[in-house]
C-alpha atoms as a PDB file:
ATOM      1  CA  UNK A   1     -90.829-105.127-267.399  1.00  0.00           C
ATOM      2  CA  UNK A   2     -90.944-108.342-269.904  1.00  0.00           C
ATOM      3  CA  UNK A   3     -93.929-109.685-271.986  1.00  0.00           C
ATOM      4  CA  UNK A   4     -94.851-112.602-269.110  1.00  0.00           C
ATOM      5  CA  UNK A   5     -94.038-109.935-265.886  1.00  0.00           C
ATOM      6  CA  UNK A   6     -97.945-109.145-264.938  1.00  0.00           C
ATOM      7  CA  UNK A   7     -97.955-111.563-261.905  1.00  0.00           C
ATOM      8  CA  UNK A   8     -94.653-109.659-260.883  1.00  0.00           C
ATOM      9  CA  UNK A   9     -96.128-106.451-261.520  1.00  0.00           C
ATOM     10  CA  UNK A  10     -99.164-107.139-259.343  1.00  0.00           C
ATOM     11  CA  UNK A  11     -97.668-108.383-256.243  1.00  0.00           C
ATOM     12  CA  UNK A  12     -94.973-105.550-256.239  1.00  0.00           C
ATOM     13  CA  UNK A  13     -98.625-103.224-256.333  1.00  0.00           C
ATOM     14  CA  UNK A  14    -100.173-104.965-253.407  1.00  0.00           C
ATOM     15  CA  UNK A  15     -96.594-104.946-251.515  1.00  0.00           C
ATOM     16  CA  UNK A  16     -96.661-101.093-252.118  1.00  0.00           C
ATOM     17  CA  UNK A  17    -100.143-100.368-251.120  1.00  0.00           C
ATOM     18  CA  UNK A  18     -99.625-101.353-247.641  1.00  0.00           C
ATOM     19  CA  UNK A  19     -96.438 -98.958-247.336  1.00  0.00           C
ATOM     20  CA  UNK A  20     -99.263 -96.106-246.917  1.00  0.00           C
ATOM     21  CA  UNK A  21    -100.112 -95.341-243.395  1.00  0.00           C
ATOM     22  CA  UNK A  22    -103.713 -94.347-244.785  1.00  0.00           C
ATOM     23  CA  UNK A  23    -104.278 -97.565-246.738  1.00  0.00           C
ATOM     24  CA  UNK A  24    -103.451 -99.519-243.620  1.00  0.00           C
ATOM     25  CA  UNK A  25    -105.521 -97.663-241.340  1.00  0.00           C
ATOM     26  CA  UNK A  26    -108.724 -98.035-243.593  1.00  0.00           C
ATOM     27  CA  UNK A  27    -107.887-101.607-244.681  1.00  0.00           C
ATOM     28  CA  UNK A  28    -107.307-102.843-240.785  1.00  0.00           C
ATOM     29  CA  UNK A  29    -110.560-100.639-239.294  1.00  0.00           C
ATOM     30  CA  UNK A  30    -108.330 -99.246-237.441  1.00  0.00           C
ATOM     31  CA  UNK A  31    -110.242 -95.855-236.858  1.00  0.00           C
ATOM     32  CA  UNK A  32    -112.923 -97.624-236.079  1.00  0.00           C
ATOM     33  CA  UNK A  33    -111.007 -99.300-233.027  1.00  0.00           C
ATOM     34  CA  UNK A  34    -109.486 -96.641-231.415  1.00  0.00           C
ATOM     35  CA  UNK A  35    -112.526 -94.207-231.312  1.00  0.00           C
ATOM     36  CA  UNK A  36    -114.620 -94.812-227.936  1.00  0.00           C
ATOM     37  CA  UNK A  37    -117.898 -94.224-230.165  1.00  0.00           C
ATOM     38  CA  UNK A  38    -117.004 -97.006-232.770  1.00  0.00           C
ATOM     39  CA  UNK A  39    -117.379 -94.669-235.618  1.00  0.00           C
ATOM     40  CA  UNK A  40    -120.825 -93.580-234.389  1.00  0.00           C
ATOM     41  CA  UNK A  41    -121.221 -89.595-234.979  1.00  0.00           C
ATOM     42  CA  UNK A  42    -122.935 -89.659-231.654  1.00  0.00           C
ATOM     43  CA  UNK A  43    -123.173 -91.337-228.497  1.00  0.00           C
ATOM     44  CA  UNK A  44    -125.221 -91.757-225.055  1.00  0.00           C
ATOM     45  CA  UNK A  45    -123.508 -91.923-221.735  1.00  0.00           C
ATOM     46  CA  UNK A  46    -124.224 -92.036-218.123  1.00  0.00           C
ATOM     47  CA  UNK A  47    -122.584 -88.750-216.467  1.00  0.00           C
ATOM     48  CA  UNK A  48    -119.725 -89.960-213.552  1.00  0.00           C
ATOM     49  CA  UNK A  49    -118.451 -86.712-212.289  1.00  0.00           C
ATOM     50  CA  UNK A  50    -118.067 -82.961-213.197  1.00  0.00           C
ATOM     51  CA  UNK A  51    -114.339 -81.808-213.712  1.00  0.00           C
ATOM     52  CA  UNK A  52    -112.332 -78.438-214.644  1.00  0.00           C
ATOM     53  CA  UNK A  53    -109.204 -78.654-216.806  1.00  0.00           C
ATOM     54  CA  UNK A  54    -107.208 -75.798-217.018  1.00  0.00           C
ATOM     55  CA  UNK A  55    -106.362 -74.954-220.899  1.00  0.00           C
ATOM     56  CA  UNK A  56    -102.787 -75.224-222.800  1.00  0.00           C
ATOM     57  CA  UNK A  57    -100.513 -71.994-222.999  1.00  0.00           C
ATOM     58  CA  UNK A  58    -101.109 -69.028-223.884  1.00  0.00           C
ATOM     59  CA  UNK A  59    -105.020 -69.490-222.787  1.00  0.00           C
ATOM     60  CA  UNK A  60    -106.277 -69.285-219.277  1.00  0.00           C
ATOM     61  CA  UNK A  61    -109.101 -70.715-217.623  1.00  0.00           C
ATOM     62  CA  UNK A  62    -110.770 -73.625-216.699  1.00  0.00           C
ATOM     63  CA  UNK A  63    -112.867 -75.057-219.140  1.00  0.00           C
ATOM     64  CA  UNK A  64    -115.805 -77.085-217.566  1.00  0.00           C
ATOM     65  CA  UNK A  65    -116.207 -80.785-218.423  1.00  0.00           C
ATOM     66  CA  UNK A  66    -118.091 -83.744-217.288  1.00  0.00           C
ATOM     67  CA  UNK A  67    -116.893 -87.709-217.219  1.00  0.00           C
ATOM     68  CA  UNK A  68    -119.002 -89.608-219.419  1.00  0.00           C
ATOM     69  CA  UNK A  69    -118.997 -93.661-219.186  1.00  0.00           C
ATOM     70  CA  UNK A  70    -120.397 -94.936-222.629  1.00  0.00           C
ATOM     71  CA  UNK A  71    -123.872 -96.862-222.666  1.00  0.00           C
ATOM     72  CA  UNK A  72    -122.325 -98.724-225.991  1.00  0.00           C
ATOM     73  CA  UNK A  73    -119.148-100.221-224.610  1.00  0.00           C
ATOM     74  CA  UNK A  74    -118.474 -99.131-221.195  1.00  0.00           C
ATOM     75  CA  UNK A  75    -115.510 -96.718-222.059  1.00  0.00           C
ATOM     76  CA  UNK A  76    -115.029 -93.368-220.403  1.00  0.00           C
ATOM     77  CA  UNK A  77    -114.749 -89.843-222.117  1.00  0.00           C
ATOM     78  CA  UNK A  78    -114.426 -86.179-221.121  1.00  0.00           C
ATOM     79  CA  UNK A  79    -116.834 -83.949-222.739  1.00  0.00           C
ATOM     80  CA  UNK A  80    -116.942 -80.379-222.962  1.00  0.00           C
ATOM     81  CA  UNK A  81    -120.046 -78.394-222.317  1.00  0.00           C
ATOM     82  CA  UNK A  82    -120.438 -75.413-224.365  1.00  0.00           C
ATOM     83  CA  UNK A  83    -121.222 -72.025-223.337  1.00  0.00           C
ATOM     84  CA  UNK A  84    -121.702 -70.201-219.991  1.00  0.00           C
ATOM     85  CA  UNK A  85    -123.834 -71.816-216.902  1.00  0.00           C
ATOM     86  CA  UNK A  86    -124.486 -75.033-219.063  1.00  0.00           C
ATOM     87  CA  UNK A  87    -122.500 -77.307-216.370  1.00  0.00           C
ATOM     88  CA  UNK A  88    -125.037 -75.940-214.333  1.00  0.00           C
ATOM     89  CA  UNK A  89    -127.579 -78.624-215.639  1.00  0.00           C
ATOM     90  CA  UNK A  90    -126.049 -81.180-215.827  1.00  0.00           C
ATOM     91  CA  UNK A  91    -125.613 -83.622-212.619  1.00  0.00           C
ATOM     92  CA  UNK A  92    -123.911 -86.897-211.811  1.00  0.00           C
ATOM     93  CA  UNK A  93    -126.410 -89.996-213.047  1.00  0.00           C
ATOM     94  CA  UNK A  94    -127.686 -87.650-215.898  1.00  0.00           C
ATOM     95  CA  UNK A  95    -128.014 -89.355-219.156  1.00  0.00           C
ATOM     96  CA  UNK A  96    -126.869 -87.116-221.528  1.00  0.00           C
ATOM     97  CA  UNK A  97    -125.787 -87.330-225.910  1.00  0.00           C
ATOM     98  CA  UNK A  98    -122.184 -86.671-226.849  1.00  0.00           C
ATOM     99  CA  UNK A  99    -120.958 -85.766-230.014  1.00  0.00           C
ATOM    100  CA  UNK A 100    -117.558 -84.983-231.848  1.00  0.00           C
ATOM    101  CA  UNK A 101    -116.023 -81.438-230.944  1.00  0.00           C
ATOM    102  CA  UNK A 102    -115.014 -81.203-234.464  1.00  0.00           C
ATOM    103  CA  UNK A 103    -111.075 -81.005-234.389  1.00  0.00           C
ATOM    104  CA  UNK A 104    -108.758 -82.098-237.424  1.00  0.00           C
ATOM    105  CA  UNK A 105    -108.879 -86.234-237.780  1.00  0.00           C
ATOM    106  CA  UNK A 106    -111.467 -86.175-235.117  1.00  0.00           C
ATOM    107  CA  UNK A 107    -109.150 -84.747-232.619  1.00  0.00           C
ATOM    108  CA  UNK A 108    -109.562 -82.107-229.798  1.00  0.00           C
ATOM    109  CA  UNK A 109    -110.182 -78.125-230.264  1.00  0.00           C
ATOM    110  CA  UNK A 110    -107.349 -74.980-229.764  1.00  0.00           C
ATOM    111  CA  UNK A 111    -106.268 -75.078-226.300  1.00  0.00           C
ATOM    112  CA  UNK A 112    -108.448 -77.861-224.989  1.00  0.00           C
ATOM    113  CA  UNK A 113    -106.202 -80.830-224.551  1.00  0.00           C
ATOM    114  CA  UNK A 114    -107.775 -84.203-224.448  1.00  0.00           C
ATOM    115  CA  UNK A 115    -111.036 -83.222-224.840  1.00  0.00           C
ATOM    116  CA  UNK A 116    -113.048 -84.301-228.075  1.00  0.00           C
ATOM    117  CA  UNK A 117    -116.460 -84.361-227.487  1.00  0.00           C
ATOM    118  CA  UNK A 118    -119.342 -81.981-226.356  1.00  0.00           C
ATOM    119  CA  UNK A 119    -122.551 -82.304-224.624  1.00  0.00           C
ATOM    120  CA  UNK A 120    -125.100 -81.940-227.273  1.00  0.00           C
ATOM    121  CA  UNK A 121    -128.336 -83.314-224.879  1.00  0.00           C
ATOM    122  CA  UNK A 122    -129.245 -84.037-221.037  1.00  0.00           C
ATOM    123  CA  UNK A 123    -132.090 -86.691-220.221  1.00  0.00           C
ATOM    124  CA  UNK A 124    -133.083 -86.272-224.194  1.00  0.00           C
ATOM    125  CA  UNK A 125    -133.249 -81.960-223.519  1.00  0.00           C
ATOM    126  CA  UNK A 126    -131.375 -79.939-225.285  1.00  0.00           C
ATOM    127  CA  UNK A 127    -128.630 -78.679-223.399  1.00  0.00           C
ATOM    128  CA  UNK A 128    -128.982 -75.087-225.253  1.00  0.00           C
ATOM    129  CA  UNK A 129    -132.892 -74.890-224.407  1.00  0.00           C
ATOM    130  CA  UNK A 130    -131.943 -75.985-220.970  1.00  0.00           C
ATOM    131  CA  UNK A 131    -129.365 -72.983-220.425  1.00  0.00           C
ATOM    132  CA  UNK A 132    -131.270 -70.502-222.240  1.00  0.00           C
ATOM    133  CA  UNK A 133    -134.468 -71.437-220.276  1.00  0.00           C
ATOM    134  CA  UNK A 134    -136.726 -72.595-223.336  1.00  0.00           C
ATOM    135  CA  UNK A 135    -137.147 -76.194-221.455  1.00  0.00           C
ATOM    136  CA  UNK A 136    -137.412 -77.869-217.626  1.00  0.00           C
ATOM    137  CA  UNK A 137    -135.634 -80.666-216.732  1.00  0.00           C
ATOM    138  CA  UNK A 138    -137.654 -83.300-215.679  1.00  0.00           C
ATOM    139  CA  UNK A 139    -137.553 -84.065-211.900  1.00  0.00           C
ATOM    140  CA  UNK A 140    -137.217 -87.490-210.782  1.00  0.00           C
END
């Protein structure tokens, strides 16, 4: 590197920077694209159908999850709902509140493939009161 090579220097640092997957990712908003709740930590969404999905190896069982369309953007999610008989309160046309499972780089749980989100609220109740019998859901 000469006396006059700072110009040189700097464009050889700029050409480098954009080598790194994680540089590239932040620079382009490129998290921000792919995730259905557009960085949001949580999201509402308009309940479609209930579903089971049967868990990786070596687990068995079917873990119970509803089809959520997004109120934001239109895009459609499976989210888990946590503990026992809470599917059992939610319906199809529920509004309910999603929210990340909390996997590595926002990704799904142990033995739970392609799920990433869980059912946090239905029709603005928690789902928790709901299943433990705290709270009513309204009746239309």
């Amino acid at each position: 590197m000469g006396l006059f090579s700072g110009r040189k220097m700097k464009q050889q640092r700029k050409k480098k920077k954009w080598k790194k997957t994680a540089y590239k990712v932040r620079k382009l908003k490129l998290k921000i694209k792919k995730d259905p709740l557009g960085g949001a930590p949580q999201a509402k969404g308009i309940v479609l159908a209930k579903k089971g999905i049967e868990q990786k190896q070596p687990h068995s069982g079917i873990i119970k999850c509803v089809k959520v369309q997004l109120l934001k953007n239109g895009k459609e999610i499976t989210a888990f709902c946590p503990r026992d008989g809470a599917i059992k309160h939610i319906n199809e046309h529920d509004e309910v509140l999603v929210e990340g499972l909390g996997g590595s780089q926002g990704g799904p749980v142990g033995s739970m493939h392609g799920v990433r989100w869980k059912v946090i609220k239905v029709n603005n109740i928690p789902l928790e009161s709901l299943r433990t019998g705290k709270a009513k859901k309204a009746v239309r």
